[in-house]
Protein backbone atom coordinates (compact mmCIF):
# COMPACT_ATOMS: atom_id res chain seq x y z
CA UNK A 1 -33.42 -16.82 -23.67
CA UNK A 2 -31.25 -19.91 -24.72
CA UNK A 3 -28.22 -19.01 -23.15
CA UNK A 4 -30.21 -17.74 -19.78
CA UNK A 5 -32.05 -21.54 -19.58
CA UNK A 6 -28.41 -23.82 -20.70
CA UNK A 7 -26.72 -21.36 -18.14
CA UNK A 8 -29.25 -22.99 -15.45
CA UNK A 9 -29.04 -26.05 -16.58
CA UNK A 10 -32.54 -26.55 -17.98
CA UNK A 11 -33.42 -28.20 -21.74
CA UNK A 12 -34.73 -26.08 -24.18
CA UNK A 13 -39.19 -25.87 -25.06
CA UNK A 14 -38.17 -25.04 -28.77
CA UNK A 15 -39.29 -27.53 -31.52
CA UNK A 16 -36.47 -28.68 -33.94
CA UNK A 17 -35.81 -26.38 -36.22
CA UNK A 18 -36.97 -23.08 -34.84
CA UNK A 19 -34.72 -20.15 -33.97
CA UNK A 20 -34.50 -20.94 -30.37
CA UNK A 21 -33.66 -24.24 -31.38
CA UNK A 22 -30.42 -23.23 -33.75
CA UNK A 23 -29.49 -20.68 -30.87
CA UNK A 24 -29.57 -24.02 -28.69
CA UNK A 25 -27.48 -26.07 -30.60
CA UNK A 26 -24.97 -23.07 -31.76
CA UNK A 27 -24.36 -22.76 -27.73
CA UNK A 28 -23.79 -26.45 -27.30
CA UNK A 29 -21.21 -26.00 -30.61
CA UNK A 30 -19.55 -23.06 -28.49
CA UNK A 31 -18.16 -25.34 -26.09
CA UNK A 32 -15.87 -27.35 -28.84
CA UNK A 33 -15.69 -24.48 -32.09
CA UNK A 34 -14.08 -21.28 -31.97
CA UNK A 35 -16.52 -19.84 -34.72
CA UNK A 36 -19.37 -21.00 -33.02
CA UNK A 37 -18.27 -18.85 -29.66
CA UNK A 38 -16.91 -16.31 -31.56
CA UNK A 39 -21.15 -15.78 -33.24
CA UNK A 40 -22.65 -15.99 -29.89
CA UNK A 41 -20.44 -13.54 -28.35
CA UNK A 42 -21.00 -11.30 -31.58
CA UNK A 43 -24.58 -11.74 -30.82
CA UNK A 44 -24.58 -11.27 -27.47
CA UNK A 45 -21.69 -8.59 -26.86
CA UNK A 46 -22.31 -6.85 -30.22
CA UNK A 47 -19.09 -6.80 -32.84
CA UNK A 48 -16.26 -5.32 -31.98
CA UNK A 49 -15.55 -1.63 -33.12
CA UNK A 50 -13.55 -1.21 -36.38
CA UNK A 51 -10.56 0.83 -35.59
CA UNK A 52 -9.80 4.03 -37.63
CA UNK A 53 -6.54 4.54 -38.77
CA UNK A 54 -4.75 6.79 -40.89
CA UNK A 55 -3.52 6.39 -44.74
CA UNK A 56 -0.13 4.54 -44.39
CA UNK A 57 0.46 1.21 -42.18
CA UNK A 58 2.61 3.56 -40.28
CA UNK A 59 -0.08 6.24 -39.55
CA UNK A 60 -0.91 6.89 -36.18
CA UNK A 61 -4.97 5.85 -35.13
CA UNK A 62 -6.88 9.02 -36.25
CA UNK A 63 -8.94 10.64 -33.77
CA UNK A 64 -12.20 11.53 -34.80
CA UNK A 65 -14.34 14.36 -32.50
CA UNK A 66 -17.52 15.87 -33.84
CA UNK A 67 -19.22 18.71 -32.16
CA UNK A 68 -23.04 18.97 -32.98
CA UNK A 69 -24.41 22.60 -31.69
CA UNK A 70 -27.79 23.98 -31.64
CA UNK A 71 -28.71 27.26 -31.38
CA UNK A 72 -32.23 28.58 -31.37
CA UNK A 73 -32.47 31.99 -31.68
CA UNK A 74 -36.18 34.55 -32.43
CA UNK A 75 -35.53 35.76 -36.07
CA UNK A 76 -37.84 39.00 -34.97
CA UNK A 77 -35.14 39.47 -32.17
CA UNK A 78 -32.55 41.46 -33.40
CA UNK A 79 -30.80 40.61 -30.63
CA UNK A 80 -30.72 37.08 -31.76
């Protein structure tokens, strides 16, 4: 809601101290800190994805593929 009202230009309603209020000020922050960006875009955007790799350093990325099935079948079916 913050970053949807400083994106069109407006003030915040939030009293000092609430959560819309930090989320204010940690988008002002943005503008001059590194960390402070890098939060709202985890917040926003979600973390990035941990990549998977293999034992050694020199171990290609390992490539994980699961296959989830379901079969229902009539246990009075022989058929089944």
């Amino acid at each position: 809601m913050e970053a949807a009202l400083a994106e069109q230009g407006e003030d915040t309603p939030a009293q000092p101290g609430s959560l819309r209020y930090i989320a204010r000020q940690l988008l002002i922050r943005a503008a001059d800190e590194t960390a402070a960006a890098r939060e709202i875009g985890d917040r926003l955007d979600g973390k990035p994805a941990q990549a998977i790799v293999g034992g050694d350093e020199d171990d290609p990325a390992i490539n994980v593929v699961t296959r989830i099935e379901r079969a229902i079948v009539n246990a009075s079916d022989r058929d089944s």
